[in-house]
Protein backbone atom coordinates (compact mmCIF):
# COMPACT_ATOMS: atom_id res chain seq x y z
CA UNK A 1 -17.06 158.21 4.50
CA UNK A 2 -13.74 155.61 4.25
CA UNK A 3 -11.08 158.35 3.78
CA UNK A 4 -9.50 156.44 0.99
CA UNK A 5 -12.87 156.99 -1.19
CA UNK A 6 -13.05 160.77 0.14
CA UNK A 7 -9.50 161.17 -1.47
CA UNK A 8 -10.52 159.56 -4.47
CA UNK A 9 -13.96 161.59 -4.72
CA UNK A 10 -11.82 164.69 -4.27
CA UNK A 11 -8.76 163.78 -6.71
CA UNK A 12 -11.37 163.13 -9.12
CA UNK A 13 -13.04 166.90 -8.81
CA UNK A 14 -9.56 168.22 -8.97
CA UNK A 15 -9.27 166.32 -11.90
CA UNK A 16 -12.22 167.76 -13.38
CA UNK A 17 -11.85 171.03 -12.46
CA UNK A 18 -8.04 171.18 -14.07
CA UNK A 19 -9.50 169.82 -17.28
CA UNK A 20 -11.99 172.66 -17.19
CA UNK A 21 -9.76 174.93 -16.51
CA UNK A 22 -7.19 173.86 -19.28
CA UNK A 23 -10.34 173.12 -21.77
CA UNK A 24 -11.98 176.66 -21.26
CA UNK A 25 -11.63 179.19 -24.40
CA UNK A 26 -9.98 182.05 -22.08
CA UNK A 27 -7.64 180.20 -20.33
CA UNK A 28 -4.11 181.77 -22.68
CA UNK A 29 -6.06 184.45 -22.85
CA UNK A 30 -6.62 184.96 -18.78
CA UNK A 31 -3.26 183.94 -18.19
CA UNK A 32 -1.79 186.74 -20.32
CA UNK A 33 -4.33 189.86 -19.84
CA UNK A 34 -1.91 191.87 -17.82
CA UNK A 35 1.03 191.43 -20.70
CA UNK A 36 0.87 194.32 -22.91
CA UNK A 37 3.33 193.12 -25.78
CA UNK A 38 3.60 189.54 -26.74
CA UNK A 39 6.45 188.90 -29.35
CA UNK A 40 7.70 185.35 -30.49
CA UNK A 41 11.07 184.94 -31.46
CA UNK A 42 11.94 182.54 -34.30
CA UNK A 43 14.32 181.46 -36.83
CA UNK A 44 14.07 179.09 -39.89
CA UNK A 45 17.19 177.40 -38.73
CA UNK A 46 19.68 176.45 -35.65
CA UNK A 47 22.34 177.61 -34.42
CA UNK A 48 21.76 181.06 -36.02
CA UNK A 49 21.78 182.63 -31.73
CA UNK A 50 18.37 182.81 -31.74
CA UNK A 51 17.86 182.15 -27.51
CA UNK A 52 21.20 184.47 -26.90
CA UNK A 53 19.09 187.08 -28.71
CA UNK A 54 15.83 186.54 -26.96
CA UNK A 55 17.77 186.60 -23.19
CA UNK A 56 19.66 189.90 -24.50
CA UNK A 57 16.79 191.57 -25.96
CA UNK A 58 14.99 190.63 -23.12
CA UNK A 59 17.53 192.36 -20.92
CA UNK A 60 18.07 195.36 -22.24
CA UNK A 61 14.45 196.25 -22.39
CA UNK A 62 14.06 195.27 -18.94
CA UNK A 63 17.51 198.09 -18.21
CA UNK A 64 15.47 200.54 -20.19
CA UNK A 65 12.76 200.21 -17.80
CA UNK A 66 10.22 197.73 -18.95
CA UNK A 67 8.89 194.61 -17.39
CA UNK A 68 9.93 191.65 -18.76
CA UNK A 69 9.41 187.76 -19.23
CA UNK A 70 10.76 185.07 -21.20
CA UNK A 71 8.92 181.77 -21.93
CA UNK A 72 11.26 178.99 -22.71
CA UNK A 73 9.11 177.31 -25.92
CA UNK A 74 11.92 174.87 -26.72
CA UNK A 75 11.04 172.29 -25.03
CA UNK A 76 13.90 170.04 -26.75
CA UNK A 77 16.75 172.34 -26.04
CA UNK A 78 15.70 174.55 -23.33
CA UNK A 79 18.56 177.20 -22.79
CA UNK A 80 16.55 180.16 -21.15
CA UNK A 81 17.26 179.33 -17.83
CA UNK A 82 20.97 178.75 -18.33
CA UNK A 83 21.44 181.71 -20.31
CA UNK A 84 19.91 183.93 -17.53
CA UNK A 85 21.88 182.25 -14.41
CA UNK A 86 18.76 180.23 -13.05
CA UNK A 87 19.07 177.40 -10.87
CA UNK A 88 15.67 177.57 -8.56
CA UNK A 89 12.54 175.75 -9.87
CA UNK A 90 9.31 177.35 -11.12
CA UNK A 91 6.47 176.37 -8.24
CA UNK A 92 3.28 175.38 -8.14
CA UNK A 93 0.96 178.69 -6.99
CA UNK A 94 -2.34 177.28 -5.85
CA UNK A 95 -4.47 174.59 -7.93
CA UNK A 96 -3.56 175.46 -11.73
CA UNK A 97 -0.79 178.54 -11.98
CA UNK A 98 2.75 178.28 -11.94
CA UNK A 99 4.84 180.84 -11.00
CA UNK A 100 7.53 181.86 -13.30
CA UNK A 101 11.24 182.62 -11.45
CA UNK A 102 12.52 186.25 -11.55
CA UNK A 103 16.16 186.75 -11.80
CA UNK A 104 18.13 188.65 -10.10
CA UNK A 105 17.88 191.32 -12.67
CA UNK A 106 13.94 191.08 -12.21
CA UNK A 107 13.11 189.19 -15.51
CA UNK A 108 10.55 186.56 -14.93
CA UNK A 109 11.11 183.35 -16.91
CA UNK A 110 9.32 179.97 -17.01
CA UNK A 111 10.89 176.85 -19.35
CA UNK A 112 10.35 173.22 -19.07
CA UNK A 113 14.30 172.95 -17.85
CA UNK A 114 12.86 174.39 -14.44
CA UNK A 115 11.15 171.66 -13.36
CA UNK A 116 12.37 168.91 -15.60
CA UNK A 117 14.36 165.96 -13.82
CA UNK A 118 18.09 166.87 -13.73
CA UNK A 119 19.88 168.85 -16.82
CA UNK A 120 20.91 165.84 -18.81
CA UNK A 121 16.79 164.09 -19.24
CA UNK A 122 16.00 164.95 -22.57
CA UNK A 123 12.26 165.14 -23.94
CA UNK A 124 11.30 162.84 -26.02
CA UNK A 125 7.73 163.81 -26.88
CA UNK A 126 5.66 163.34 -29.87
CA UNK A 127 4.09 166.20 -31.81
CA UNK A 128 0.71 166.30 -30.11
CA UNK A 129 2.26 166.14 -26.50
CA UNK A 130 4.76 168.86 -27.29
CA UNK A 131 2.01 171.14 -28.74
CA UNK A 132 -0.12 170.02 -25.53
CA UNK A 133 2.26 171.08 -23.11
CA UNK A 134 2.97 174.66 -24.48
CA UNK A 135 -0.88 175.32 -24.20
CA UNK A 136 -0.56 173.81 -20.53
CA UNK A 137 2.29 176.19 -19.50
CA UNK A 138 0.78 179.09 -21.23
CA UNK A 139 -2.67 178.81 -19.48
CA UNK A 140 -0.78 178.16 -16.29
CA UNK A 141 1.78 180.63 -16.24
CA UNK A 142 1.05 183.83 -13.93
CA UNK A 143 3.21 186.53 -15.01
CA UNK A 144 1.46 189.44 -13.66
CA UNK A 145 1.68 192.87 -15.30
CA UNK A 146 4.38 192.58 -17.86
CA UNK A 147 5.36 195.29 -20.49
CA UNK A 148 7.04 192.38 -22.52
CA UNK A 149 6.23 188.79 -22.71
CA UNK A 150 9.15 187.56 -25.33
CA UNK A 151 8.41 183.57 -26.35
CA UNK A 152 11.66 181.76 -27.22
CA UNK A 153 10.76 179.20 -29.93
CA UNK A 154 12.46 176.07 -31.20
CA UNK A 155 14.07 176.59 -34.56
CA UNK A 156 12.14 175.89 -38.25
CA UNK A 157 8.23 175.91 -38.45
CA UNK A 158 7.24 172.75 -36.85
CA UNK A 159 4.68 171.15 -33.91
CA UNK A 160 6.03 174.46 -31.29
CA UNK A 161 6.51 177.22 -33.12
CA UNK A 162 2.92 176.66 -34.70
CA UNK A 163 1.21 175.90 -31.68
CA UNK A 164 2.39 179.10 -30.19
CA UNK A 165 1.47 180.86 -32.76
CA UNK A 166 -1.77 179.84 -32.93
CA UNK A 167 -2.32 179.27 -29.34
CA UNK A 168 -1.18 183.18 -28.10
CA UNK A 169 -4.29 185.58 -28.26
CA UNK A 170 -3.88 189.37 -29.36
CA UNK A 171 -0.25 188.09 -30.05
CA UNK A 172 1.71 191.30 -31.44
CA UNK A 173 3.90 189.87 -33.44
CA UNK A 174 6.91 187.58 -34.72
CA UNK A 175 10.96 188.91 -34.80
CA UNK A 176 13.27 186.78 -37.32
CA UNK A 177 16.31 186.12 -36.12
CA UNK A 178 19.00 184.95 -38.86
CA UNK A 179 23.00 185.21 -39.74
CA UNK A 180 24.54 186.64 -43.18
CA UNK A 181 25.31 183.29 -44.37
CA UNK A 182 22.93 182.68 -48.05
CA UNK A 183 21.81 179.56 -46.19
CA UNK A 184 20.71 181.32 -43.09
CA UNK A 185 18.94 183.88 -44.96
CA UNK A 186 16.80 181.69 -47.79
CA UNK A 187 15.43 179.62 -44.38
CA UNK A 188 14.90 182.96 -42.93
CA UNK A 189 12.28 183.84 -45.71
CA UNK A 190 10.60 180.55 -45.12
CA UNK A 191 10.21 181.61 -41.31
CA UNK A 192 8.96 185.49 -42.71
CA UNK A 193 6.18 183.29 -44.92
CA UNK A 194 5.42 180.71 -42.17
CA UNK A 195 4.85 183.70 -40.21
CA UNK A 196 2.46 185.09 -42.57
CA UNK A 197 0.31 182.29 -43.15
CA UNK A 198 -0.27 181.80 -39.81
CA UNK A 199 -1.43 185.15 -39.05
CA UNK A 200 1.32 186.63 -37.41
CA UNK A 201 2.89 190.32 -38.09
CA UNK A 202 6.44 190.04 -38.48
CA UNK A 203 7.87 193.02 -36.23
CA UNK A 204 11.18 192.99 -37.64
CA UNK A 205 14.32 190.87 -38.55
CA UNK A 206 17.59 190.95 -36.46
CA UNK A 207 21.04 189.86 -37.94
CA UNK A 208 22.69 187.85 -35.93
CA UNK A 209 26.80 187.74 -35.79
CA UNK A 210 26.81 190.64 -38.52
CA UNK A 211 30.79 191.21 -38.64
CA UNK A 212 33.62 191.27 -36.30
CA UNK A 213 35.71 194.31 -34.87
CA UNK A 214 39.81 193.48 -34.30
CA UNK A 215 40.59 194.87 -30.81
CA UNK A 216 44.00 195.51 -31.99
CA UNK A 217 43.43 197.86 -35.24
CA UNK A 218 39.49 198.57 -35.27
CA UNK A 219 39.05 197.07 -38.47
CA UNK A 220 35.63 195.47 -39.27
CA UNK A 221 35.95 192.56 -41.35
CA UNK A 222 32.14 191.10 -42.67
CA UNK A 223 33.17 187.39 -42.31
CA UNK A 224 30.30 186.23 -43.97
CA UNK A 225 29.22 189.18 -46.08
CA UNK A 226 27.86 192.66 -45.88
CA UNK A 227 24.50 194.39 -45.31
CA UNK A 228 22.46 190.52 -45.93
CA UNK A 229 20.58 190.85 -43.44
CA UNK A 230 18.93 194.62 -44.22
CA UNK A 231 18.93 193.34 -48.17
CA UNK A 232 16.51 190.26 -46.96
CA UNK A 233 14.39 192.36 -45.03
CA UNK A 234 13.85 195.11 -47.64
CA UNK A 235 13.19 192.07 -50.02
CA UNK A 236 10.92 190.50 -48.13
CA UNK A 237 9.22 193.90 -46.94
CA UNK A 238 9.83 193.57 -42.89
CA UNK A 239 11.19 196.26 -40.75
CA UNK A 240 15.45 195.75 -40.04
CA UNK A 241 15.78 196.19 -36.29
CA UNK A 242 19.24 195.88 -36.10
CA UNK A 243 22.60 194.23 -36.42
CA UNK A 244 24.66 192.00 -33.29
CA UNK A 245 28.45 191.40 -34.42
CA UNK A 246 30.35 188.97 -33.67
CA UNK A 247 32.22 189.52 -29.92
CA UNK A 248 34.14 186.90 -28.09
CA UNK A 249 32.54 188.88 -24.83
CA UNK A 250 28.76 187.62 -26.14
CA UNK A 251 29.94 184.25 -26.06
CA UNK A 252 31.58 184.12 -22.12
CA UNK A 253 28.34 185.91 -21.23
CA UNK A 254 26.08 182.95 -22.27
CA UNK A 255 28.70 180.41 -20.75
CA UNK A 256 28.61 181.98 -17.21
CA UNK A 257 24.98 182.84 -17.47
CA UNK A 258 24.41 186.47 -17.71
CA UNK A 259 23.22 188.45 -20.44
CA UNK A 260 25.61 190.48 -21.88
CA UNK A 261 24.02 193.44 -21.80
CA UNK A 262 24.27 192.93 -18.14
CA UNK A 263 27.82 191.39 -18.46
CA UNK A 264 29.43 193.76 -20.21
CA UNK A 265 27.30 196.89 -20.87
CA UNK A 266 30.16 198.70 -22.88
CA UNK A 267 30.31 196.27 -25.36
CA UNK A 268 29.80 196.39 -28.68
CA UNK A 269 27.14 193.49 -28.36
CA UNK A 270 25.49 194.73 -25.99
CA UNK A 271 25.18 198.59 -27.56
CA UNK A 272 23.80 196.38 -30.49
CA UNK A 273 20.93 195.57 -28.13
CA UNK A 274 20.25 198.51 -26.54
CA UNK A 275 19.69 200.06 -29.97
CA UNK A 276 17.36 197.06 -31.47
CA UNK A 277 15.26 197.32 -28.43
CA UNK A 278 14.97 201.08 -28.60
CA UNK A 279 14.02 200.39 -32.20
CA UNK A 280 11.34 198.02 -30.84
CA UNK A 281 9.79 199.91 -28.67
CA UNK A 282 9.48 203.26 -30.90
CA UNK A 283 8.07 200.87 -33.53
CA UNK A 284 5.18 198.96 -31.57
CA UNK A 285 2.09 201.28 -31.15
CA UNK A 286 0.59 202.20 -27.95
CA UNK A 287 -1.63 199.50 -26.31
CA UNK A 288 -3.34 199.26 -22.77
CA UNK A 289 -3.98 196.48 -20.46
CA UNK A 290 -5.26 195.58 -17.23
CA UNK A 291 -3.43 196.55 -13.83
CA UNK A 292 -2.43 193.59 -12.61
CA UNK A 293 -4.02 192.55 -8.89
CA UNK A 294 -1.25 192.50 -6.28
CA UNK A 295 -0.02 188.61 -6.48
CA UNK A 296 -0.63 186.25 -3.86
CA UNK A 297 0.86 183.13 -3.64
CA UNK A 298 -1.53 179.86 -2.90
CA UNK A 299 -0.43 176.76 -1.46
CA UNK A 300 -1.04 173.37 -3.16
CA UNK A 301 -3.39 171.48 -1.73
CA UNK A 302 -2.00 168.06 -0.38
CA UNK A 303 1.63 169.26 -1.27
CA UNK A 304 4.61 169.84 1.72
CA UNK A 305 6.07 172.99 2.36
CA UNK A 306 8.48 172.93 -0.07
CA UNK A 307 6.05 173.06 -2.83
CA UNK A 308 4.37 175.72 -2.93
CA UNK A 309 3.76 177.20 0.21
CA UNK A 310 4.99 180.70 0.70
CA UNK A 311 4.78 182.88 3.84
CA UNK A 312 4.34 186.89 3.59
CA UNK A 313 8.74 186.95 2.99
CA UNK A 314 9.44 184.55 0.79
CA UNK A 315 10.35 185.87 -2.68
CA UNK A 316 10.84 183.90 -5.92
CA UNK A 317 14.23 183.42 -8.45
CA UNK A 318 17.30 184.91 -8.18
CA UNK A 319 17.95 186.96 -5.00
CA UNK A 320 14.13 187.38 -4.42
CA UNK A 321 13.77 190.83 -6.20
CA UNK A 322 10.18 191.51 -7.35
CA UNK A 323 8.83 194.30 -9.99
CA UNK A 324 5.20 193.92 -9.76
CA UNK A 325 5.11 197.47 -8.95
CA UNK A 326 7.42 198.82 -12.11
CA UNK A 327 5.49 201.20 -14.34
């Protein structure tokens, strides 16, 4: 056979067998049977911290001893990666999985930013692409046993939160992230009822730059008003998981691309998340999974060595730690 048809013949079985793969009804489902908690983060607005949060909740349940990923959902602003120090890219494992990058800290992550073209290409997809995608990386993502899988979403209730949403199976539940500010708050009840509609148990609302302590007299001052954030939740009948005030020490975390519970342990931030996800955890009930298969990584066929192709010592992310292993 001419070995330009025999390529052809075989990129077109490859072909095939992808859109099988990516068409069956279990895919999501396969791809996340060794997660035992899968929690979307959301909030009816921008700018409200929502990503800081997910990265910081994310890391302090991962120092209280839990196994922990992060999928990057915002495709448009994709801030994961930044936020948690990565600079490797996410590989191709075999024909269909991709393997997410574990930090140095041990938290796997996978976002479109880690194998985009260069930091400053922006996406500029259409609804049904963008919706298309997350299915793509959710079905392709192998995360191994995970105690938490936390889903950063894009802000409001458009194409990406809804298609995760929909698209997650056996999905636990949704945490609201929102500020004190009346604005914040009346978009935050459209995210509780977006929620709601869709299905999706609302596991509790976290308040997001709550007040701010002087670190010369110890005086809390509630810049943009007290106790809004518990009021909304009681009013709109969720669970209050907690409060984050405002510290200048949150801030220099994100910009050097640590968490700051990691950062800065002692402060007042990060106590804020060690307490919300103790309150997490008590409040989720117990729920078993599969073990998860020791992982092996798969070359891709046709690919170099670079992509792909990992001998019995190479190790993924951030200073090559793994916790497949954790309990």
């Amino acid at each position: 056979m001419d070995p330009k048809s025999d390529f052809q013949q075989q990129k077109s079985e490859f072909q095939e067998q992808q859109r099988h793969h990516l068409a069956s009804e279990g895919a999501i489902a396969d791809a996340l049977k060794h997660v035992k908690y899968k929690i979307a983060i959301l909030s009816g607005k921008g700018g409200v911290g929502k990503t800081a949060t997910t990265v910081n909740l994310g890391a302090a349940l991962q120092k209280a001893g839990y196994r922990v990923g992060i999928f990057d959902a915002d495709l448009h602003g994709p801030s994961v990666p930044k936020m948690l120090g990565i600079k490797k890219e996410a590989r191709l494992n075999g024909a269909f999985w991709l393997d997410p990058v574990v930090t140095q800290s041990g938290i796997k992550a996978l976002s479109v930013a880690l194998f985009w073209p260069g930091d400053m290409t922006p996406v500029m997809w259409r609804g049904q692409a963008k919706s298309r995608t997350i299915r793509q990386l959710l079905s392709a993502a192998k995360w191994g046993g995970l105690d938490f899988l936390l889903v950063d979403l894009p802000p409001g209730t458009g194409d990406e939160p809804t298609a995760v949403l929909k698209s997650i199976p056996d999905l636990d539940g949704v945490i609201i992230v929102t500020t004190p500010q009346e604005v914040s708050t009346l978009v935050c009840s459209k995210a509780i009822n977006a929620s709601l509609t869709l299905g999706a148990k609302v596991l509790g609302l976290i308040e997001n730059m709550s007040n701010y302590t002087c670190r010369c007299c110890g005086d809390v001052v509630n810049l943009f008003g007290q106790d809004k954030g518990k009021g909304l939740a009681t009013m709109m009948d969720v669970p209050f998981l907690g409060s984050v005030p405002i510290d200048p020490l949150f801030s220099e975390a994100a910009d050097v691309g640590s968490p700051v519970v990691n950062l800065h342990p002692e402060s007042l931030a990060a106590k804020a998340f060690s307490q919300i996800a103790q309150a997490l955890a008590q409040g989720l009930p117990p729920k078993e999974v599969p073990e998860a298969p020791v992982e092996v990584s798969k070359p891709c066929p046709g690919s170099g060595h670079h992509h792909g192709q990992h001998d019995e010592h190479h190790h993924h992310g951030e200073g090559g730690h793994h916790h497949h292993d954790h309990k």
